[in-house]
PDB file of N, CA and C in Angstrom:
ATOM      1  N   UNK A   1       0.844  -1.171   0.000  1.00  0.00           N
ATOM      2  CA  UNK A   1       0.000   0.000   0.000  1.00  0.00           C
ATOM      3  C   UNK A   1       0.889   1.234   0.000  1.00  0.00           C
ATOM      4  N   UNK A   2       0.619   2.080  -0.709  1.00  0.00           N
ATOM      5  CA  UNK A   2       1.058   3.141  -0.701  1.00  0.00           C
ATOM      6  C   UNK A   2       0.751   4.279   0.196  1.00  0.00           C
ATOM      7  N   UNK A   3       1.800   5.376   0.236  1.00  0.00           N
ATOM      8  CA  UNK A   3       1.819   6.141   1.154  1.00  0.00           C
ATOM      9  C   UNK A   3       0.456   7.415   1.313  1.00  0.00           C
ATOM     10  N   UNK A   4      -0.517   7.903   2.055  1.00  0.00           N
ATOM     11  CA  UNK A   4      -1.731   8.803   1.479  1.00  0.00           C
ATOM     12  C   UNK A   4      -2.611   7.724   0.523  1.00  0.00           C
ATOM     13  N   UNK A   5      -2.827   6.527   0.309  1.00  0.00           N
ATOM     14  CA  UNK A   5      -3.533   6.074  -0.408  1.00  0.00           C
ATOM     15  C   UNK A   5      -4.407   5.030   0.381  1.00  0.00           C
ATOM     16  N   UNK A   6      -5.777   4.991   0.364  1.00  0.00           N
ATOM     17  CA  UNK A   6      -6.657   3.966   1.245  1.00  0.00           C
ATOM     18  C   UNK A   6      -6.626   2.798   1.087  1.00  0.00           C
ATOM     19  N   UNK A   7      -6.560   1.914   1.464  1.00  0.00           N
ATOM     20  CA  UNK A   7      -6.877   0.543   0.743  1.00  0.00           C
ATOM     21  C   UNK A   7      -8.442   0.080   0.104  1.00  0.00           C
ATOM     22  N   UNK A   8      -8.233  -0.416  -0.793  1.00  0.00           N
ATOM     23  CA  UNK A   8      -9.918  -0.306  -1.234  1.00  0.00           C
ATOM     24  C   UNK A   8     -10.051  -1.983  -1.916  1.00  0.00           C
ATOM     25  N   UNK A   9     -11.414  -2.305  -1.625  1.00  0.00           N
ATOM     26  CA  UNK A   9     -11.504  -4.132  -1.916  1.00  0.00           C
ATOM     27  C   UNK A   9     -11.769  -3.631  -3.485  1.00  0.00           C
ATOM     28  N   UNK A  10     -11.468  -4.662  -4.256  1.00  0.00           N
ATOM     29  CA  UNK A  10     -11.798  -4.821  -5.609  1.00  0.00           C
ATOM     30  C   UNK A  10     -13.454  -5.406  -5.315  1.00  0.00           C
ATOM     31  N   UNK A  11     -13.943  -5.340  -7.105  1.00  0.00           N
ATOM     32  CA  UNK A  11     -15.230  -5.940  -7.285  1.00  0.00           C
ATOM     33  C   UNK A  11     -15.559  -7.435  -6.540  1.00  0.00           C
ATOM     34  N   UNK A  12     -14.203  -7.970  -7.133  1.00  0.00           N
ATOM     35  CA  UNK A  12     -13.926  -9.059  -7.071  1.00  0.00           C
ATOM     36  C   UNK A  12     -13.737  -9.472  -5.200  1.00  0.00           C
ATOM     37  N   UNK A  13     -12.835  -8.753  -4.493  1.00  0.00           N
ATOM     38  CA  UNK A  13     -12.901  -9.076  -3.109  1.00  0.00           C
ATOM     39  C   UNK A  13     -13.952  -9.320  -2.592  1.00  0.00           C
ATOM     40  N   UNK A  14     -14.572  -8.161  -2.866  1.00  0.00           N
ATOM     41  CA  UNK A  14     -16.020  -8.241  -2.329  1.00  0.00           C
ATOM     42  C   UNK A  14     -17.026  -9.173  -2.357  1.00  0.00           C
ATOM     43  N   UNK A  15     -17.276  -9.505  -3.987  1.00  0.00           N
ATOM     44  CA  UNK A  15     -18.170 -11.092  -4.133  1.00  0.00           C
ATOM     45  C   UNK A  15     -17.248 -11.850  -3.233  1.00  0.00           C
ATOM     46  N   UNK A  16     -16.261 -12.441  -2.986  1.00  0.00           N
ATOM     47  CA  UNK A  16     -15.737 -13.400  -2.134  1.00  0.00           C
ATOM     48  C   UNK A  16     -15.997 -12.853  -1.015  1.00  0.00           C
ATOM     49  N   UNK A  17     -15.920 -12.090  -0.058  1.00  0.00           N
ATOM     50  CA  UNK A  17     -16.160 -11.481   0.684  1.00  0.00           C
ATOM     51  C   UNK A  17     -17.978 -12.531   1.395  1.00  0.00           C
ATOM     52  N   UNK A  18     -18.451 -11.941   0.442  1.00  0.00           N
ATOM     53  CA  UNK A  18     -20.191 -12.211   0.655  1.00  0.00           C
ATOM     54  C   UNK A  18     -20.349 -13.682   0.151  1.00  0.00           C
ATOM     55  N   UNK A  19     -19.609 -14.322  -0.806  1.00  0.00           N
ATOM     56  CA  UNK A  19     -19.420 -15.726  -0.572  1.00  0.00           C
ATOM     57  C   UNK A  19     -19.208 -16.014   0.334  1.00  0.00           C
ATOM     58  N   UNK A  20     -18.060 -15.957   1.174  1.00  0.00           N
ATOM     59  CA  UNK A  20     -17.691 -16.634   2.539  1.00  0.00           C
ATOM     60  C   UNK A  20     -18.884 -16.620   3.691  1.00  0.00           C
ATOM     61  N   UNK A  21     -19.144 -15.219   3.489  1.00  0.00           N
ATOM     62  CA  UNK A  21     -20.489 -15.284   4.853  1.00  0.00           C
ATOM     63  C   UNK A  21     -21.472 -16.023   4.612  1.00  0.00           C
ATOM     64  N   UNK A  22     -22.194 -16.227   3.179  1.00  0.00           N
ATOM     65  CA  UNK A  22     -23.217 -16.885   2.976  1.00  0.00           C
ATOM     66  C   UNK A  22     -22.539 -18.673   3.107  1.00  0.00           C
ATOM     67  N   UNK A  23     -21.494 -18.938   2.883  1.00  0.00           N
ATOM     68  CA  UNK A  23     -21.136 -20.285   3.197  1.00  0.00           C
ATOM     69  C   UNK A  23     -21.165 -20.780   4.763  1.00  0.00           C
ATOM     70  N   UNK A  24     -21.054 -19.667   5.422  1.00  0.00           N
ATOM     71  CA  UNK A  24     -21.002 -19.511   7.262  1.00  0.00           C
ATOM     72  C   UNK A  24     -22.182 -20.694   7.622  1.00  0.00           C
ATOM     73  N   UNK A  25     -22.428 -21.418   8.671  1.00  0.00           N
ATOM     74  CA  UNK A  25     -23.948 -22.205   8.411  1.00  0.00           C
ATOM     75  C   UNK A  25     -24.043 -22.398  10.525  1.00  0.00           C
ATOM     76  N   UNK A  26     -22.834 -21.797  11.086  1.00  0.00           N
ATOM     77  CA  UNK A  26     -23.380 -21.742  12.279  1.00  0.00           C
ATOM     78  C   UNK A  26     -24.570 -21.298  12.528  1.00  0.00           C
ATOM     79  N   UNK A  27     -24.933 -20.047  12.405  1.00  0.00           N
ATOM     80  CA  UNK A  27     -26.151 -19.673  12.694  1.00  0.00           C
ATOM     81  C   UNK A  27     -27.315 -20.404  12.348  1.00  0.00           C
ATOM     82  N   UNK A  28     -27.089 -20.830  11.510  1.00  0.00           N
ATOM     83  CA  UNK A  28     -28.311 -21.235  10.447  1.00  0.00           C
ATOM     84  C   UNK A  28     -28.414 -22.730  11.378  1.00  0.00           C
ATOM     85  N   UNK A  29     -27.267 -23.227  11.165  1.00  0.00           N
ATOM     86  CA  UNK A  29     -27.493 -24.387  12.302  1.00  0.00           C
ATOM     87  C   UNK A  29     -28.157 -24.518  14.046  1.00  0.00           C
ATOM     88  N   UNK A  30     -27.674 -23.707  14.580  1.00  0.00           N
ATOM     89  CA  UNK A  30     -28.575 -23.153  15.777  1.00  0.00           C
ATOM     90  C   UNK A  30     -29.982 -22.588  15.913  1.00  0.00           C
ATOM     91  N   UNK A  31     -30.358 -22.150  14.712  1.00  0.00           N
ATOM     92  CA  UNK A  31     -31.484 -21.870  14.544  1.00  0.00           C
ATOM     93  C   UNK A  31     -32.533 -23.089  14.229  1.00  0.00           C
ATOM     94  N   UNK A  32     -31.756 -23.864  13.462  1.00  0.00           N
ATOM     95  CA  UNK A  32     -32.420 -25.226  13.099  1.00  0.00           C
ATOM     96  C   UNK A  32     -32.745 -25.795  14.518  1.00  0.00           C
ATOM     97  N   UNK A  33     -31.887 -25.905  15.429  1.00  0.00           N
ATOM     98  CA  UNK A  33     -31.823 -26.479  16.610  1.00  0.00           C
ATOM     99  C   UNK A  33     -32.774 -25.947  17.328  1.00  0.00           C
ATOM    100  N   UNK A  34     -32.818 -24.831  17.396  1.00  0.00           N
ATOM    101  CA  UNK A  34     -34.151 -24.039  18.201  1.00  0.00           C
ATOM    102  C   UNK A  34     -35.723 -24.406  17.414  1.00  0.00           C
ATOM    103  N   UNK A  35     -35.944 -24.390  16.332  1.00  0.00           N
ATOM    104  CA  UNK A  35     -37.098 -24.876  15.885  1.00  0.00           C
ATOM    105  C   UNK A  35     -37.423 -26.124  16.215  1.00  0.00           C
ATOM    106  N   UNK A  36     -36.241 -27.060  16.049  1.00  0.00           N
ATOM    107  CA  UNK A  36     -36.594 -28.379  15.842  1.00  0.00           C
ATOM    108  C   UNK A  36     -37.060 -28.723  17.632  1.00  0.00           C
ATOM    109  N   UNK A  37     -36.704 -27.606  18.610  1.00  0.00           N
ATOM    110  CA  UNK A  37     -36.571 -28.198  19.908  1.00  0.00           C
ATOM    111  C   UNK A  37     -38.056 -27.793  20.544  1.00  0.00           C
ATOM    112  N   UNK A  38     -38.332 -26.422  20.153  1.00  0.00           N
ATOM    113  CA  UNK A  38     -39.548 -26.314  19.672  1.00  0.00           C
ATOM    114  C   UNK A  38     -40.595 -26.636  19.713  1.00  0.00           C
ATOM    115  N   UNK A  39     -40.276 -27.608  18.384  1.00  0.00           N
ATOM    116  CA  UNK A  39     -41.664 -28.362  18.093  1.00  0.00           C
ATOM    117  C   UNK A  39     -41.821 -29.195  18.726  1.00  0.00           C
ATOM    118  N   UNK A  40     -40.622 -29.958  19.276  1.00  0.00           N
ATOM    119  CA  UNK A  40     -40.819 -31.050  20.036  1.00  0.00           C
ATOM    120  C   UNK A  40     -41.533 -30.497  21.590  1.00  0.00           C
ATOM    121  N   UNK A  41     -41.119 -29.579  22.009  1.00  0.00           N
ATOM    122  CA  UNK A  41     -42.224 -28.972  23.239  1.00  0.00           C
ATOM    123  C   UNK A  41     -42.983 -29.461  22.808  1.00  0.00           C
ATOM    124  N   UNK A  42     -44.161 -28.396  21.933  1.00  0.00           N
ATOM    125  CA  UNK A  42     -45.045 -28.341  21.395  1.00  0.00           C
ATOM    126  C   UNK A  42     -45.979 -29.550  21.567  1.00  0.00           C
ATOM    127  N   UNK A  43     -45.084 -30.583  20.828  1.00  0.00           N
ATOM    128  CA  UNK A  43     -45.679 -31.817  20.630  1.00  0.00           C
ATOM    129  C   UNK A  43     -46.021 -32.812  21.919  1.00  0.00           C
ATOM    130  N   UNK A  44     -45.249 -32.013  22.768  1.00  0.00           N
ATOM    131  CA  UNK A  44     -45.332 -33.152  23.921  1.00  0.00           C
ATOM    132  C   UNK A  44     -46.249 -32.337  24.871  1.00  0.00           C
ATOM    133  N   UNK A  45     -46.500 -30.966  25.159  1.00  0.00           N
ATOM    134  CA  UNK A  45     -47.275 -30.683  25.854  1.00  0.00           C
ATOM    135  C   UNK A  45     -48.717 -30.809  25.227  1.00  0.00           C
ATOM    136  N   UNK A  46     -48.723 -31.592  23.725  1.00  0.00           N
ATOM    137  CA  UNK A  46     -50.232 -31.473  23.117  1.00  0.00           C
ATOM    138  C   UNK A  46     -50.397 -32.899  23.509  1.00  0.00           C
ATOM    139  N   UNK A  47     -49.508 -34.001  23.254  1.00  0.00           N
ATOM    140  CA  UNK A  47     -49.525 -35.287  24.010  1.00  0.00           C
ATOM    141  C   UNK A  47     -50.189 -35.645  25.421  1.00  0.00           C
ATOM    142  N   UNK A  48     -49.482 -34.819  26.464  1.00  0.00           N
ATOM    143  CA  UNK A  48     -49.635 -34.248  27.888  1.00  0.00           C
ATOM    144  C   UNK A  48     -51.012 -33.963  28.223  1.00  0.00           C
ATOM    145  N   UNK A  49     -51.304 -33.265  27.014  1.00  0.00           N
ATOM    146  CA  UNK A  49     -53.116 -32.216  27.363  1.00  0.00           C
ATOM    147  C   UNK A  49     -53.942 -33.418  26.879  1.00  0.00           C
ATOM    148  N   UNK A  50     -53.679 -33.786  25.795  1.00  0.00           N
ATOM    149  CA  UNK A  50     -54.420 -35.170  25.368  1.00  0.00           C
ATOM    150  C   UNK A  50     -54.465 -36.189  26.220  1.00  0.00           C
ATOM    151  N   UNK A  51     -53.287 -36.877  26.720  1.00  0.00           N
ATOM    152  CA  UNK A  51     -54.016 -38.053  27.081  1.00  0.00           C
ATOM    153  C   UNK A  51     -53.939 -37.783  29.115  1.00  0.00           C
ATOM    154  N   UNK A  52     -54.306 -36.435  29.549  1.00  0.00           N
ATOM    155  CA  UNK A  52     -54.704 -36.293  30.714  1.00  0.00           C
ATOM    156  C   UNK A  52     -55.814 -36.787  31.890  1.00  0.00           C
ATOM    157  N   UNK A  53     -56.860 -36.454  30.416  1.00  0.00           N
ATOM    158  CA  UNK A  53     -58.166 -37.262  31.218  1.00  0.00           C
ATOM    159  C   UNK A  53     -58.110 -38.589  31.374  1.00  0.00           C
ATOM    160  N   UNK A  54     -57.683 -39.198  30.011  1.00  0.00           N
ATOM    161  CA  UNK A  54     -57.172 -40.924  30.468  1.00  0.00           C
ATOM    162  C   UNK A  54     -56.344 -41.399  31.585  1.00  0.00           C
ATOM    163  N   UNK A  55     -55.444 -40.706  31.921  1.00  0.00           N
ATOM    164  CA  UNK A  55     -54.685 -40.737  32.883  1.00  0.00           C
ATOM    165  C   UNK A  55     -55.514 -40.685  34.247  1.00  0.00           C
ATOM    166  N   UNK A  56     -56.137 -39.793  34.284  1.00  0.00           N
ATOM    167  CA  UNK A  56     -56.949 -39.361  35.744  1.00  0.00           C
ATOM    168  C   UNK A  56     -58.087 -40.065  35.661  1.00  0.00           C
ATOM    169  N   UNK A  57     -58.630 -40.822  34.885  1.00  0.00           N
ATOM    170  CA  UNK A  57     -59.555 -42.059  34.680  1.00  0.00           C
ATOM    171  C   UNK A  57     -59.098 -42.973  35.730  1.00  0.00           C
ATOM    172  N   UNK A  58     -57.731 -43.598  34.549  1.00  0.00           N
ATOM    173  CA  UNK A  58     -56.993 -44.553  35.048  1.00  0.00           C
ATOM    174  C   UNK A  58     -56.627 -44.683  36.577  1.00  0.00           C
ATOM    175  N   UNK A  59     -55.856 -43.535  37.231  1.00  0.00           N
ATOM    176  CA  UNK A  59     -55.824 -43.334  38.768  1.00  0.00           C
ATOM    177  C   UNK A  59     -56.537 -43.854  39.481  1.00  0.00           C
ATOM    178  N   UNK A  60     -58.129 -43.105  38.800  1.00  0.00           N
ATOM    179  CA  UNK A  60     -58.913 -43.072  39.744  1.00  0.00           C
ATOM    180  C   UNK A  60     -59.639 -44.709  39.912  1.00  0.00           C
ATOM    181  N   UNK A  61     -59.719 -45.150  38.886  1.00  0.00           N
ATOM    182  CA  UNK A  61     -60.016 -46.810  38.927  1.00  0.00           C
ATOM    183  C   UNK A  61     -58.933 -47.337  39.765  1.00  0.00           C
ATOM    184  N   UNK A  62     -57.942 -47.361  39.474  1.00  0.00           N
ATOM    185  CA  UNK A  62     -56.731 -47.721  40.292  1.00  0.00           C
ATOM    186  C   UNK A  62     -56.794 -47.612  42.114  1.00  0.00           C
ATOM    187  N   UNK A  63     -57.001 -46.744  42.468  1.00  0.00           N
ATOM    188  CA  UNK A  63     -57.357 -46.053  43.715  1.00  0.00           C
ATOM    189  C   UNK A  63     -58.504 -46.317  44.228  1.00  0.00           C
ATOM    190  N   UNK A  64     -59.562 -46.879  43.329  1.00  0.00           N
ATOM    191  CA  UNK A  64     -60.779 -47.423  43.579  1.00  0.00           C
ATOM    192  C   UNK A  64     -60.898 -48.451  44.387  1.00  0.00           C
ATOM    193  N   UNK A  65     -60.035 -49.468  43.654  1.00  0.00           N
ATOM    194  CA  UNK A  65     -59.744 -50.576  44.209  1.00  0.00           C
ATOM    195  C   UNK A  65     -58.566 -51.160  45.164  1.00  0.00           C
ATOM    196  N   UNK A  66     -57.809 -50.074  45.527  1.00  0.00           N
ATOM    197  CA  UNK A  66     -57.186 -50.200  46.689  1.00  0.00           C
ATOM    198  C   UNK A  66     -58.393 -50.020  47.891  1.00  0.00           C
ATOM    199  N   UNK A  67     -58.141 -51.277  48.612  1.00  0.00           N
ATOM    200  CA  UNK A  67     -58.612 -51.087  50.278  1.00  0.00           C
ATOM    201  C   UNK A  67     -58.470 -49.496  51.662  1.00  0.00           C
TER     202      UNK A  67
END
């Protein structure tokens, strides 16, 4: 670099530049991880709500027939 002179990226730096970040996939990977963890809540507290009343059926027959 020369003396009084800025450094400046070419056209060309730049597309590589914005290649590299878009190749990056941490984020993108953690994010996957958060959805996927997610849904699985989701799925298990709809499981949970569903088969509740069966459950408290079940108990209560259970408990019935204890002495």
């Amino acid at each position: 670099m020369r003396e009084g002179k800025e450094a400046m990226l070419s056209f060309s730096d730049v597309a590589e530049l914005f290649r590299a970040i878009r190749r990056r996939e941490e984020g993108q990977t953690m994010a996957e991880y958060g959805v996927t963890l997610a849904v699985i809540c989701v799925a298990t507290v709809a499981v949970f709500a569903a088969l509740s009343g069966g459950i408290s059926k079940s108990i209560g027959k259970v408990t019935g027939l204890l002495p």
